[in-house]
N, C-alpha and C. Protein backbone atom coordinates (compact mmCIF):
# COMPACT_ATOMS: atom_id res chain seq x y z
N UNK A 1 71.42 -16.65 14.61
CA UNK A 1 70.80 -17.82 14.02
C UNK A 1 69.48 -17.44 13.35
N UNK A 2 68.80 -16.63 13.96
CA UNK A 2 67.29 -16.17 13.78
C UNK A 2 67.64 -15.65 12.09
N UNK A 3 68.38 -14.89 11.80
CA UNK A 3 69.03 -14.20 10.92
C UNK A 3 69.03 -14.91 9.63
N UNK A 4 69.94 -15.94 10.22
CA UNK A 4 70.74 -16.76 9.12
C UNK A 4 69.12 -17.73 8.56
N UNK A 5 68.45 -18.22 9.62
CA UNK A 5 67.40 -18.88 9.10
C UNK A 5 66.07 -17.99 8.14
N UNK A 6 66.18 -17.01 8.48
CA UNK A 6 65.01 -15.70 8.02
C UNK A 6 65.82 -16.03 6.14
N UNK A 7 66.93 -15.66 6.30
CA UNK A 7 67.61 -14.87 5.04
C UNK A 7 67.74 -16.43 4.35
N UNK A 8 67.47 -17.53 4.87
CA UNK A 8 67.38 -18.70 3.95
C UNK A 8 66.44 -19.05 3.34
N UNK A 9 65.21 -18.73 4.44
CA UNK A 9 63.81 -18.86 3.99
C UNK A 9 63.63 -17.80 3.13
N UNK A 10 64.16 -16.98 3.21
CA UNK A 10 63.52 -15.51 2.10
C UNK A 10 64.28 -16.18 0.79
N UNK A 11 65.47 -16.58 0.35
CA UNK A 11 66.34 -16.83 -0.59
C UNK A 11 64.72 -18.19 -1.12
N UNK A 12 64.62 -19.01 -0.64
CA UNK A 12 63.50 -20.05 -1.22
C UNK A 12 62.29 -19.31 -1.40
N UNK A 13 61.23 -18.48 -0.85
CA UNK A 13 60.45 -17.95 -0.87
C UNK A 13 60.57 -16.87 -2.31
N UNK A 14 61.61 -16.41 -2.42
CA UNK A 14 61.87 -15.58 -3.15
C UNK A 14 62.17 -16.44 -5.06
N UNK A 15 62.32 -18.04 -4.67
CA UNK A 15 62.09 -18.54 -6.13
C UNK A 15 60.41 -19.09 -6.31
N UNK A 16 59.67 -18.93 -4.96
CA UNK A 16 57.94 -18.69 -5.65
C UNK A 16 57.77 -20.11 -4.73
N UNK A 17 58.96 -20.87 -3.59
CA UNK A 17 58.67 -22.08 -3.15
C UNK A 17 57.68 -21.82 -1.80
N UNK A 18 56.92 -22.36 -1.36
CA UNK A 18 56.54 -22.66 -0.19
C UNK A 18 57.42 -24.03 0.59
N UNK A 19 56.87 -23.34 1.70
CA UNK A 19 57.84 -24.00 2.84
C UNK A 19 57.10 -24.40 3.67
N UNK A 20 57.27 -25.58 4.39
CA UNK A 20 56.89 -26.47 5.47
C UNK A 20 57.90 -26.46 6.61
N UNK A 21 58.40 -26.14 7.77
CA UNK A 21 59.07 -25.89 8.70
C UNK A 21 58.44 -27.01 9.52
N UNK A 22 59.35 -27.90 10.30
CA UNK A 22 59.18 -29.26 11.05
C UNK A 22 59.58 -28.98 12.21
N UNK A 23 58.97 -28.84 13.63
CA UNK A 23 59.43 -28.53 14.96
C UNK A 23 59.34 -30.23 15.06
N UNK A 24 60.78 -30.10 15.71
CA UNK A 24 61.52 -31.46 16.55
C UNK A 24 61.40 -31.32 17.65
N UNK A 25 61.04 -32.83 17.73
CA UNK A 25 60.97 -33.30 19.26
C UNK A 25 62.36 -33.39 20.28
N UNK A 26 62.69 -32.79 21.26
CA UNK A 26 63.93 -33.20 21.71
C UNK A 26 64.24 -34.67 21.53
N UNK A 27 65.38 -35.61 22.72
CA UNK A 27 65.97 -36.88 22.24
C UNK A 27 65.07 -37.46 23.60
N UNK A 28 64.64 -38.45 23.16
CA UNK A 28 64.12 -39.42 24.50
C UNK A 28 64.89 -39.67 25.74
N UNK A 29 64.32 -39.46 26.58
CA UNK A 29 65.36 -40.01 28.21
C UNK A 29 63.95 -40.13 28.99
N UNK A 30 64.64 -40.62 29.69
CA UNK A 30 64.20 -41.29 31.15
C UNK A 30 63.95 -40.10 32.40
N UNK A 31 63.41 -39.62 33.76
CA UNK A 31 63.50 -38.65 34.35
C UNK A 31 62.15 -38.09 34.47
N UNK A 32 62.33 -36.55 35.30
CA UNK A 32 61.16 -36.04 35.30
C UNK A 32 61.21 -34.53 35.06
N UNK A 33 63.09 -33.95 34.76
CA UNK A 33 63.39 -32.91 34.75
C UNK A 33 63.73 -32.47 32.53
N UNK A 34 62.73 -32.02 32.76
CA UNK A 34 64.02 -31.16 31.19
C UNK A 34 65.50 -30.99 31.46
N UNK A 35 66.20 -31.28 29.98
CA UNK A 35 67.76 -31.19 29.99
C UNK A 35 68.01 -29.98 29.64
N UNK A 36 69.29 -29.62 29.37
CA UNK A 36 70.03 -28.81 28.56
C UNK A 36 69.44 -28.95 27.27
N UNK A 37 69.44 -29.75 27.14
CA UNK A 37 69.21 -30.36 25.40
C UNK A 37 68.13 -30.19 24.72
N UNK A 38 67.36 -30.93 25.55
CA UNK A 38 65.47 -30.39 25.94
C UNK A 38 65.16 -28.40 25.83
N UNK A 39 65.86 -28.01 26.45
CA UNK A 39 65.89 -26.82 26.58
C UNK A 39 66.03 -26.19 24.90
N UNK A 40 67.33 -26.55 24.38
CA UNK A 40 67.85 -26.15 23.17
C UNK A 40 67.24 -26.41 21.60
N UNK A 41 66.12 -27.61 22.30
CA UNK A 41 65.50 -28.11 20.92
C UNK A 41 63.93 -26.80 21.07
N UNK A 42 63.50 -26.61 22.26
CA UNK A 42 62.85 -25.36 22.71
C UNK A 42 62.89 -24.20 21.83
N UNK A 43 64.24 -23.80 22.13
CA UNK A 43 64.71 -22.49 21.76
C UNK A 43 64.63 -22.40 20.26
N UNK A 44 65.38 -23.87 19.18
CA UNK A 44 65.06 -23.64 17.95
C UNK A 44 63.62 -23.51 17.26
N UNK A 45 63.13 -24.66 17.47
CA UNK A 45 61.95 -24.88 17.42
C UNK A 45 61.12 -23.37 17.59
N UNK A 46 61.31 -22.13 18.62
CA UNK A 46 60.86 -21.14 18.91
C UNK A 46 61.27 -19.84 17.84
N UNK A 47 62.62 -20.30 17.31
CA UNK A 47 63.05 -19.55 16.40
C UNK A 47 62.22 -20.19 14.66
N UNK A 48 62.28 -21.37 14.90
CA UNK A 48 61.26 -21.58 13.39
C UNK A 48 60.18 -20.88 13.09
N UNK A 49 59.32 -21.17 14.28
CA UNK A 49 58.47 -20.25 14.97
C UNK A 49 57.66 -18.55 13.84
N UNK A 50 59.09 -18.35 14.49
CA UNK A 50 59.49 -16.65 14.36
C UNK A 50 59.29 -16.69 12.99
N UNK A 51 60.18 -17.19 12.25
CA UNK A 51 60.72 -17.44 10.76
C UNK A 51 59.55 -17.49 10.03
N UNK A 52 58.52 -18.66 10.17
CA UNK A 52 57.28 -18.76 9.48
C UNK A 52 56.14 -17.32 9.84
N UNK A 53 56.35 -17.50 11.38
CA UNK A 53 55.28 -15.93 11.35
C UNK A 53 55.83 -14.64 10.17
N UNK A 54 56.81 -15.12 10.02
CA UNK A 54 57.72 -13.47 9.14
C UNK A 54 57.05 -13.94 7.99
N UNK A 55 56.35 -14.62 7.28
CA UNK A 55 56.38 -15.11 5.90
C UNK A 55 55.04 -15.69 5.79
N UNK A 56 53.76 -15.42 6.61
CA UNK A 56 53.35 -16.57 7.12
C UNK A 56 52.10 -16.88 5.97
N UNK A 57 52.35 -15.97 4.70
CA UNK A 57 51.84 -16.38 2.90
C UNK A 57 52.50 -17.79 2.57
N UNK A 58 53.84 -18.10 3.03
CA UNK A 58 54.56 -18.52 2.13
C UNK A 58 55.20 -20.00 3.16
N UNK A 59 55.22 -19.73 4.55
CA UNK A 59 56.19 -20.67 5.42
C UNK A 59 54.94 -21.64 6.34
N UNK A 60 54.77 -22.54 6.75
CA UNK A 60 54.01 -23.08 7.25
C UNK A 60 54.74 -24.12 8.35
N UNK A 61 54.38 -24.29 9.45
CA UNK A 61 54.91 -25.12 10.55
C UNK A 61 54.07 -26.50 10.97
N UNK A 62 54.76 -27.58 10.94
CA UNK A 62 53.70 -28.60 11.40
C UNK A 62 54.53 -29.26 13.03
N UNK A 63 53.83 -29.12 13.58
CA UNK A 63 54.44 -29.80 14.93
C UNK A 63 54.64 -31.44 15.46
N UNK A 64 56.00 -32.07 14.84
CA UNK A 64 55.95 -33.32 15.09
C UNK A 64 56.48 -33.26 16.60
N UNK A 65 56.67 -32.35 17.13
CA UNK A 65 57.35 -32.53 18.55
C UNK A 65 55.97 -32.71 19.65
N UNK A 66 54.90 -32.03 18.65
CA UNK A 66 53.53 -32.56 19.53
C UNK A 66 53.47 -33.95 19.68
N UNK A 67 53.43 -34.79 18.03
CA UNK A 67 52.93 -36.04 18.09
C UNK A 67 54.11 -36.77 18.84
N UNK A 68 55.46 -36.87 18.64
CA UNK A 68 56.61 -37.57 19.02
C UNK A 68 56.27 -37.03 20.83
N UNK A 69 56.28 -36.27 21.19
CA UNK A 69 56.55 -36.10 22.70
C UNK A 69 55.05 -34.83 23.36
N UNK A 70 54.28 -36.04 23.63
CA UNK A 70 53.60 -35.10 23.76
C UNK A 70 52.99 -34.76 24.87
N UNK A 71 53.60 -34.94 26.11
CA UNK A 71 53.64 -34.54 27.24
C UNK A 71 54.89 -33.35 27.61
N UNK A 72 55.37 -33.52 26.13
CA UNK A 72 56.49 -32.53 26.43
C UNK A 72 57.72 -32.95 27.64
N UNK A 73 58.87 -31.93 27.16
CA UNK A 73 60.06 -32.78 27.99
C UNK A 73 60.11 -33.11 29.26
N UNK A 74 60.60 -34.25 29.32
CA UNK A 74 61.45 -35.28 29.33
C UNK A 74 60.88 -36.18 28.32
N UNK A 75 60.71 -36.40 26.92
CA UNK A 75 60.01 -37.01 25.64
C UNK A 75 60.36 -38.46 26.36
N UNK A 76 59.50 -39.54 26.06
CA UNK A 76 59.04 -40.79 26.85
C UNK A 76 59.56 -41.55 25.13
N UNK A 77 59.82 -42.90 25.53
CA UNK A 77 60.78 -43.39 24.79
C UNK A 77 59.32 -44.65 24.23
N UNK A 78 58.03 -44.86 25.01
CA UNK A 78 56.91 -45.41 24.77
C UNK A 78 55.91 -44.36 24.29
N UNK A 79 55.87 -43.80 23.12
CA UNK A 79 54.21 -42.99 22.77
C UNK A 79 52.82 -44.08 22.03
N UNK A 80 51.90 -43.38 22.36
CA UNK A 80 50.85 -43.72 21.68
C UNK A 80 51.02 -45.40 21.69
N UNK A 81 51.28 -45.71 22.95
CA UNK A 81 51.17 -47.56 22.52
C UNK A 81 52.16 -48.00 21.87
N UNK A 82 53.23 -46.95 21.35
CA UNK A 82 54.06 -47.69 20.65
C UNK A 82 55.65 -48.25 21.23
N UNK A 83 55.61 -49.42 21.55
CA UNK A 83 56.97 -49.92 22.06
C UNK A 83 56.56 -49.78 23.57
N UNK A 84 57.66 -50.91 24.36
CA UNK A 84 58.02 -51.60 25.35
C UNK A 84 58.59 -51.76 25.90
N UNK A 85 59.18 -51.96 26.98
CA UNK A 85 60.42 -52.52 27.15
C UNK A 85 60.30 -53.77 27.06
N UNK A 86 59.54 -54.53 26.65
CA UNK A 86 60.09 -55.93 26.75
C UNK A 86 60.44 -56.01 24.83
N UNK A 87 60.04 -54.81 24.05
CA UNK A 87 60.53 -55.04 23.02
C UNK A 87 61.17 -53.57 22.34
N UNK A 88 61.91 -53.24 22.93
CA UNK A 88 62.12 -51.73 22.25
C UNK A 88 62.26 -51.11 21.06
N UNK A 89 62.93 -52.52 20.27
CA UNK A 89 62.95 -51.97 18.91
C UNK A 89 61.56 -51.05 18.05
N UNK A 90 60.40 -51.62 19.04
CA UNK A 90 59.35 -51.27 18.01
C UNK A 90 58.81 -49.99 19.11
N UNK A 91 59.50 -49.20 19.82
CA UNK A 91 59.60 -48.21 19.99
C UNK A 91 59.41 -47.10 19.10
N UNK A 92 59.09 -45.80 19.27
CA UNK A 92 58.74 -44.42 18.09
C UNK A 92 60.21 -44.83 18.15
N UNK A 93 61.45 -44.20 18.92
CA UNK A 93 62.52 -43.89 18.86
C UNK A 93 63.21 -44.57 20.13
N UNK A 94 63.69 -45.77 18.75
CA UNK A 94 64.56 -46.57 20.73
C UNK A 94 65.80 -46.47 21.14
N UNK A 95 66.20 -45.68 20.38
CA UNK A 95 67.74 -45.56 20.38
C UNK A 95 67.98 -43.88 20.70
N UNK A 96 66.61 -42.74 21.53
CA UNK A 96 66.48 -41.81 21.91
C UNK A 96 66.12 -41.12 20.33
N UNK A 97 66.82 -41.44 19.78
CA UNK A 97 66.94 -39.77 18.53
C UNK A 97 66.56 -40.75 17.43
N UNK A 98 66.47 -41.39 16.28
CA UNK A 98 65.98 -42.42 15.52
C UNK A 98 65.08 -43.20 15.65
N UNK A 99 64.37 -42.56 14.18
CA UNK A 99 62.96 -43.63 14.31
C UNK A 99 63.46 -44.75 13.76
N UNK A 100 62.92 -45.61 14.25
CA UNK A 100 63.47 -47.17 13.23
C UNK A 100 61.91 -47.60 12.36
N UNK A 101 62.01 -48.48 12.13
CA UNK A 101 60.36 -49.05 11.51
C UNK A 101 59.41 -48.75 11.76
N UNK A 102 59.05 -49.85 13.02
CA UNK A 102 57.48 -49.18 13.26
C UNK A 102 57.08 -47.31 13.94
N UNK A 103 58.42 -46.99 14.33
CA UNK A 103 58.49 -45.58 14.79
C UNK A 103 58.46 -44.50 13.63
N UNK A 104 59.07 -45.07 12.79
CA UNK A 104 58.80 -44.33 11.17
C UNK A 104 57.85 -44.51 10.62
N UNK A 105 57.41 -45.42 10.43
CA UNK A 105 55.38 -45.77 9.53
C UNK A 105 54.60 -45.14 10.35
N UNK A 106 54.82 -44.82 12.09
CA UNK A 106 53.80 -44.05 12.78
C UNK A 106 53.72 -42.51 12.69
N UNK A 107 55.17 -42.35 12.48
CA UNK A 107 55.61 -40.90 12.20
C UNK A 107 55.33 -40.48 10.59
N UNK A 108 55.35 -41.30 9.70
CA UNK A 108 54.86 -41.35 8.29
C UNK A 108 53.41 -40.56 7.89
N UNK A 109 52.76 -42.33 8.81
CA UNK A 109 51.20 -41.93 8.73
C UNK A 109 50.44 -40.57 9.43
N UNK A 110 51.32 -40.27 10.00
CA UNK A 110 50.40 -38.93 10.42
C UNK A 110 51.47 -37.97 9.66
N UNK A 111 52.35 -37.76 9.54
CA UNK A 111 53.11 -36.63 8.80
C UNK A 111 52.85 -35.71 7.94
N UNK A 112 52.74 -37.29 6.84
CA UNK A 112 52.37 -37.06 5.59
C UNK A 112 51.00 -35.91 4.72
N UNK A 113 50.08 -36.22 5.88
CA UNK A 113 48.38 -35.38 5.84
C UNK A 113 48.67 -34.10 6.28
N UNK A 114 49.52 -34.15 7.47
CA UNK A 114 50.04 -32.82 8.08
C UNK A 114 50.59 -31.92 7.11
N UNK A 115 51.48 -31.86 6.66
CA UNK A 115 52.03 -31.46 5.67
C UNK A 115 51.57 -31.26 4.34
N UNK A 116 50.62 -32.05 4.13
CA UNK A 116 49.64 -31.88 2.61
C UNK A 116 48.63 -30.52 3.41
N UNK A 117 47.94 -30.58 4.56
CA UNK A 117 47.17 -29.60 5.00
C UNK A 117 47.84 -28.41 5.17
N UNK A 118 49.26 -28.45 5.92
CA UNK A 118 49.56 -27.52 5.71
C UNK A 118 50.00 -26.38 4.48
N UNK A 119 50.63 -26.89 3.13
CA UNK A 119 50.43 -26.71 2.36
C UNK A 119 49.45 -26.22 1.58
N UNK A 120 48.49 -26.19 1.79
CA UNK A 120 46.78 -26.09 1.35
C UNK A 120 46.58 -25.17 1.88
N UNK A 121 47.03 -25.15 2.85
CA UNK A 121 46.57 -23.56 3.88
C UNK A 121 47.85 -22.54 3.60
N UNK A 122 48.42 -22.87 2.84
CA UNK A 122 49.82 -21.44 2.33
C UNK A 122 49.33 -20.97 0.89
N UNK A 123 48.03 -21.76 0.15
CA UNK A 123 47.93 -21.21 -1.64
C UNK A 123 46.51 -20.04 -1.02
């Protein structure tokens, strides 16, 4: 995988693009143990990692798995004040893996700067 992602990023890098690389948050649950799953979003996320250090003129990483889960796994289905249970929809992600509205304009508003900074810091 490490491979296949290196030799993709080099193929874009190699038409003069810069790159922004997005570490994901695992899927929301309930608990106090990391999953399988939890584990696996780890491992990629660790391989993006890798990928941008190989390039690191050209590849840049912004960490939404900080802002989305940031106690780290078991990712909490309530961040930053946002959502309830008495109203979940307006949850970051109430349906575990999908932002809906107000979980997307929160994920927006900070994204967006992230990604312009990071950018700025690859010229």
């Amino acid at each position: 995988m490490l491979r296949r992602m290196d030799d993709r990023v080099g193929e874009f890098v190699a038409t003069g693009a810069k790159l922004v690389l997005l570490l994901e948050p695992p899927y929301a649950h309930p608990g106090a143990r990391p999953t399988s799953d939890d584990l696996a979003f780890e491992q990629m996320n660790d391989l993006l990692k890798v990928v941008a250090a190989r390039h690191p003129h050209d590849v840049a990483v912004v960490n939404l798995e900080r802002r989305v889960c940031p106690t780290g796994p078991p990712c909490q289905y309530v961040v930053d004040g946002l959502g309830s249970l008495g109203d979940p929809t307006q949850a970051v992600r109430p349906d575990a893996v999908h932002y809906m509205s107000a979980g997307a304009l929160w994920v927006a508003r900070w994204l967006v700067p992230q990604i312009d900074e990071a950018v700025k810091n690859l010229r």
